[in-house]
Protein backbone atom coordinates (compact mmCIF):
# COMPACT_ATOMS: atom_id res chain seq x y z
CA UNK A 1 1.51 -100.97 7.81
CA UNK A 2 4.67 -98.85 8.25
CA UNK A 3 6.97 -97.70 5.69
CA UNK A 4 10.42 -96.82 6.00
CA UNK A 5 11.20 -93.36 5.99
CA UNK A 6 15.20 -91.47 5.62
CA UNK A 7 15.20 -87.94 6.58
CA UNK A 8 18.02 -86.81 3.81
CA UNK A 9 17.18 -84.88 0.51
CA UNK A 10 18.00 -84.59 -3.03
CA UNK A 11 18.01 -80.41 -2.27
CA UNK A 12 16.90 -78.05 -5.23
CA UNK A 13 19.56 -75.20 -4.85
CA UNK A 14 16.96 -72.57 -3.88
CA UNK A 15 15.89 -74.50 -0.79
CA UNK A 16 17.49 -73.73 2.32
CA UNK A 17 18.76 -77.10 3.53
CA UNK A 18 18.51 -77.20 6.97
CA UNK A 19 14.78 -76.02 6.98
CA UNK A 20 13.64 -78.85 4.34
CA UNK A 21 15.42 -81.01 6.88
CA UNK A 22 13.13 -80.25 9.56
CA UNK A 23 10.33 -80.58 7.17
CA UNK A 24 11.26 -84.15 6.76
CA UNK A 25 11.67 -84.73 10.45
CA UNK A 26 8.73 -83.08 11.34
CA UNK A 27 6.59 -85.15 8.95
CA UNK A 28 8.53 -88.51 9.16
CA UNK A 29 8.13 -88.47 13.15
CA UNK A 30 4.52 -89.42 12.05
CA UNK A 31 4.03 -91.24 8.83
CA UNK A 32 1.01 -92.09 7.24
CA UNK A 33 0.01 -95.47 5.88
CA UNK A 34 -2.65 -95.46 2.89
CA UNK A 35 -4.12 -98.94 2.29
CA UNK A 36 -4.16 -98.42 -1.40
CA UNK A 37 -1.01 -99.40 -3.19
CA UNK A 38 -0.77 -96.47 -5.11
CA UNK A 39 -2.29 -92.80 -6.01
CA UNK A 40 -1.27 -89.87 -8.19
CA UNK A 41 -0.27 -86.29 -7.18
CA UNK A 42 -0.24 -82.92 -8.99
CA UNK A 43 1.17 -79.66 -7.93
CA UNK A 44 -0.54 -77.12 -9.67
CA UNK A 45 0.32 -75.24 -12.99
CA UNK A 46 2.61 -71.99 -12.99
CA UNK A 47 1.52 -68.89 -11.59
CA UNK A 48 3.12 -65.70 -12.37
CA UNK A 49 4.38 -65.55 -8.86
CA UNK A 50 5.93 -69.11 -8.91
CA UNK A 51 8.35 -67.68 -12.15
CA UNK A 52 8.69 -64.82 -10.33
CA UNK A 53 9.75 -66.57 -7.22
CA UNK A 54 7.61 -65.00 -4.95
CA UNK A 55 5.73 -65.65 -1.80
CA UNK A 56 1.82 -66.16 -3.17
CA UNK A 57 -1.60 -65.57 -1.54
CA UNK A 58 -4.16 -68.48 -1.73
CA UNK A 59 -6.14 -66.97 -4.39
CA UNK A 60 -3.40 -66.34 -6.72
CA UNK A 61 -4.37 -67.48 -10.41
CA UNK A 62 -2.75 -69.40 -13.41
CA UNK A 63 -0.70 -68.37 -15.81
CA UNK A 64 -1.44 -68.83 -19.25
CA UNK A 65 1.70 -70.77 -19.12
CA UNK A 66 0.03 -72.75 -16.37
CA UNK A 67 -3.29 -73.22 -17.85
CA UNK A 68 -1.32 -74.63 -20.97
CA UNK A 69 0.62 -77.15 -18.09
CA UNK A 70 -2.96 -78.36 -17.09
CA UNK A 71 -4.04 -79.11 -20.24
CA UNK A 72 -0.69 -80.82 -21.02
CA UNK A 73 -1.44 -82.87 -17.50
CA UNK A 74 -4.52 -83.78 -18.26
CA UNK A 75 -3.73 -85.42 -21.35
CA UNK A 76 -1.11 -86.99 -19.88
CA UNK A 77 -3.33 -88.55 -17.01
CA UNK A 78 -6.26 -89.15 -19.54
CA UNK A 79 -5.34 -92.30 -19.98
CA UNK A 80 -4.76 -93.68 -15.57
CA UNK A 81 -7.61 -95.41 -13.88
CA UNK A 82 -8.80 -92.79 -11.37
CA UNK A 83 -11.86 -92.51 -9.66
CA UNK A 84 -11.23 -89.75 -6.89
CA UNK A 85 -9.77 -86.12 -7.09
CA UNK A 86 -9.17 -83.98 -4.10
CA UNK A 87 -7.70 -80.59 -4.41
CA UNK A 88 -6.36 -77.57 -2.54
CA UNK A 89 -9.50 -75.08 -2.47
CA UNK A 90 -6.74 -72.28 -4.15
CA UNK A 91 -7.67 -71.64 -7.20
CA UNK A 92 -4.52 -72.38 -8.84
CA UNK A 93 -4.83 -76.05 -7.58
CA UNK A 94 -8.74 -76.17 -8.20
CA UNK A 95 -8.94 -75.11 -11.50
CA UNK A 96 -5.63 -77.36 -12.36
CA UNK A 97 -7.40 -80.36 -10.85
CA UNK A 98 -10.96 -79.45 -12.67
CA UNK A 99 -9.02 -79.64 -15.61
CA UNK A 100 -7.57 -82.60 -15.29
CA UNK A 101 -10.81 -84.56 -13.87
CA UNK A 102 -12.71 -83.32 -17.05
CA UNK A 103 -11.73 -86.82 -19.24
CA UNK A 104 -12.77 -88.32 -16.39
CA UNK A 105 -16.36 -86.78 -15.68
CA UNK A 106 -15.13 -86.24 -12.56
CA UNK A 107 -15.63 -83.31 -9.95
CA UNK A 108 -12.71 -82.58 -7.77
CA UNK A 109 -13.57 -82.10 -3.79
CA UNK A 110 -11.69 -79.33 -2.52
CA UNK A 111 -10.23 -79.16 0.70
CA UNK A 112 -8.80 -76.04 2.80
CA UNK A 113 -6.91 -78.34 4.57
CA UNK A 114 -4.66 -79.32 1.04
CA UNK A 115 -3.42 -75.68 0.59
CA UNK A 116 0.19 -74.43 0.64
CA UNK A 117 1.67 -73.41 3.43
CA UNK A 118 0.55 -69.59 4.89
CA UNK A 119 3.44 -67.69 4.83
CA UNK A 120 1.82 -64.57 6.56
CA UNK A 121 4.00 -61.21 6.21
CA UNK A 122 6.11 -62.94 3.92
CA UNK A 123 3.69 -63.01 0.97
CA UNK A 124 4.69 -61.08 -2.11
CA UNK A 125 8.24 -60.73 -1.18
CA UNK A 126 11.12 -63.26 -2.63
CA UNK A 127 10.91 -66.52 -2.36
CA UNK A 128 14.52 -66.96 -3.41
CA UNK A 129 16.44 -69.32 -0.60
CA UNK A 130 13.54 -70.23 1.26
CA UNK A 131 13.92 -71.51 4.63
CA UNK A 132 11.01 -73.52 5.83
CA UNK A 133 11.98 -73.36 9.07
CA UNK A 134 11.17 -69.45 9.12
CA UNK A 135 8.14 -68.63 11.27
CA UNK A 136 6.72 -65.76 9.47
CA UNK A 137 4.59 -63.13 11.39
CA UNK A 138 1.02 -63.89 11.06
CA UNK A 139 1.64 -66.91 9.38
CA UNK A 140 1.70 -70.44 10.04
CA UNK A 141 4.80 -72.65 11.45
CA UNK A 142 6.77 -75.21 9.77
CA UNK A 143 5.02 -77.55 12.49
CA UNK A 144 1.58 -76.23 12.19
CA UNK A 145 1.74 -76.82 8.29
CA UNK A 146 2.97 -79.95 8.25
CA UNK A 147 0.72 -81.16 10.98
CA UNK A 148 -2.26 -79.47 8.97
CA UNK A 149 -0.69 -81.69 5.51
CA UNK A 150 -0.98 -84.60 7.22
CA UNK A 151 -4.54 -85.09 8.83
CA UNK A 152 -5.42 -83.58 4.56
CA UNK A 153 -3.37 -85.84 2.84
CA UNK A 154 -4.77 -88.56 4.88
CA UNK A 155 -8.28 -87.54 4.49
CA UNK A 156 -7.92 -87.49 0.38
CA UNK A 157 -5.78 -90.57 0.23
CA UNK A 158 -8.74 -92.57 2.12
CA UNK A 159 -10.90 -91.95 -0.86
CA UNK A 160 -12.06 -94.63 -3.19
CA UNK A 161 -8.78 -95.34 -4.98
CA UNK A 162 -7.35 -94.83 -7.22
CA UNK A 163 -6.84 -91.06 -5.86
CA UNK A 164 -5.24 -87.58 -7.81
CA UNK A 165 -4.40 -85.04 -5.04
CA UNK A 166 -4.12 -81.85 -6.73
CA UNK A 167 -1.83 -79.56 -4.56
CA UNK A 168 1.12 -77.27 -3.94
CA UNK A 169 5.01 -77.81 -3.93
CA UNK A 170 5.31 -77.69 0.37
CA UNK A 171 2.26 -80.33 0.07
CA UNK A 172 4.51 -82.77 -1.93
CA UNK A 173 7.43 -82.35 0.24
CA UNK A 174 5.46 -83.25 3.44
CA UNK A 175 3.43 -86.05 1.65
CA UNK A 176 7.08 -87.75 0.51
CA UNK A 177 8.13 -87.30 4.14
CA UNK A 178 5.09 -89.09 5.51
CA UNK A 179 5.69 -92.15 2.91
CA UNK A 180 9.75 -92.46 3.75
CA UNK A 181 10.34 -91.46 -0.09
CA UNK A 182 13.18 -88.67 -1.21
CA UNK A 183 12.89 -86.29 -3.57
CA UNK A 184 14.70 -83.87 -6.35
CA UNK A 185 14.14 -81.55 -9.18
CA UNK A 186 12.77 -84.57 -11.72
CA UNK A 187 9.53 -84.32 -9.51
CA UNK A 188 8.75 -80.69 -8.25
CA UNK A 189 7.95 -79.06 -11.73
CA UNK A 190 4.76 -77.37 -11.68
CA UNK A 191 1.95 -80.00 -13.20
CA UNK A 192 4.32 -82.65 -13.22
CA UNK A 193 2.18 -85.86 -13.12
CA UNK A 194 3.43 -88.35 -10.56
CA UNK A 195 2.21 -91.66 -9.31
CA UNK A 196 3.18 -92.77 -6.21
CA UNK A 197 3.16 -96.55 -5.86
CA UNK A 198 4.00 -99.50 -3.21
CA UNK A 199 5.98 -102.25 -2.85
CA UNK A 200 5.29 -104.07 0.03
CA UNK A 201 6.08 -100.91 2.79
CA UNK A 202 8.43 -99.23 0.43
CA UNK A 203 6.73 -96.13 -1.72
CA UNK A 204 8.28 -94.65 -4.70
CA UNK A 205 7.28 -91.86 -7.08
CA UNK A 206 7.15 -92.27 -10.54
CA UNK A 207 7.06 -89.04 -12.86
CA UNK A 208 4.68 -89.56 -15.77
CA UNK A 209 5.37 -88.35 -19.20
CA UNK A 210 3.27 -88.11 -22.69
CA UNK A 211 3.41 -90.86 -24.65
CA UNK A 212 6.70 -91.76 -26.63
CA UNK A 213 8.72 -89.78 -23.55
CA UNK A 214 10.43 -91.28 -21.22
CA UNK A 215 9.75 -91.64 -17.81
CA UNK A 216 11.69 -91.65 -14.45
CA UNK A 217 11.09 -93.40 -11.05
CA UNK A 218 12.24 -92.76 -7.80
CA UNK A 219 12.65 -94.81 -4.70
């Protein structure tokens, strides 16, 4: 089944343009196509490097801001159908998602393949205008990455459905890319619900909120 995919952006202003562009292209030029008709994502809760704005290591923790987000998520999600969680093996993502799948007596499977991009020799400097066309020295490439989200995020999305990937900002923006969908700041907040659903070959997100909130959807 294809899906119809648009290689423009809604562009949070600390995102260099022109590099999220290329994300887009990169991933679009070979979609995915998940039989199930819809699934939920989670980027993982705040570090203190994400408020910080700088480039992370894999095995940077939570917060206790973003242990308080998790908790907040998973009451959020307590009430969805899901019966499979897969998860970046960082521990920021892991112990979001084991959170999370607790209401659910659930284990998350983690997966190497779900983490954020490796940004190499930029770690632990600003992340401030990020370009992710760089190609950082002993890091990975903007084509590397995204052809490493997309053999993951195809992986976790064949799971018995419905699915909760538990991952990382870049993994959102190349997972929207492979489904056609755009996105903007409503979405990217760290342990933002979201449920991605179908129509047909047309995906849209949906951002979920606590009861008695209101709740956005985007196309």
């Amino acid at each position: 089944m294809s899906t119809t995919h648009s290689t423009s952006l809604v562009t949070p202003a600390h995102f260099h343009p022109d590099g999220l562009d290329l994300l887009v292209q990169l991933a679009a030029a070979e979609p995915i196509a998940p039989a199930c008709d819809h699934f939920y994502f989670l980027r993982h809760g705040q570090t203190g490097r994400n408020a910080l704005r700088i480039f992370q290591a894999a095995d940077e923790p939570l917060s206790e801001l973003g242990l308080a987000q998790a908790a907040q998520a998973a009451s959020v999600l307590a009430g969805e159908t899901i019966r499979s969680i897969v998860c970046s093996d960082a521990p920021r993502a892991h112990v979001t998602a084991q959170t999370v799948a607790a209401p659910h007596g659930l284990v998350p499977a983690a997966e190497a393949g779900l983490r954020e991009r490796h940004f190499g020799a930029l770690i632990g400097t600003s992340s401030a205008n990020i370009d992710w066309a760089c190609e950082p020295e002993g890091g990975e490439t903007l084509k590397q990455f995204v052809d490493r989200k997309r053999v993951a995020l195809a992986a976790a999305l064949a799971q018995p459905a419905p699915v909760l990937v538990v991952a990382h900002g870049g993994s959102l923006f190349v997972l929207a890319a492979l489904l056609g969908v755009k996105i903007d700041l409503s979405v990217l907040g760290n342990a933002q619900p979201l449920r991605f659903e179908r129509n047909g070959p047309i995906w849209s997100i949906r951002a979920l909120q606590a009861k008695g909130d209101a709740e956005s959807a985007i196309a």
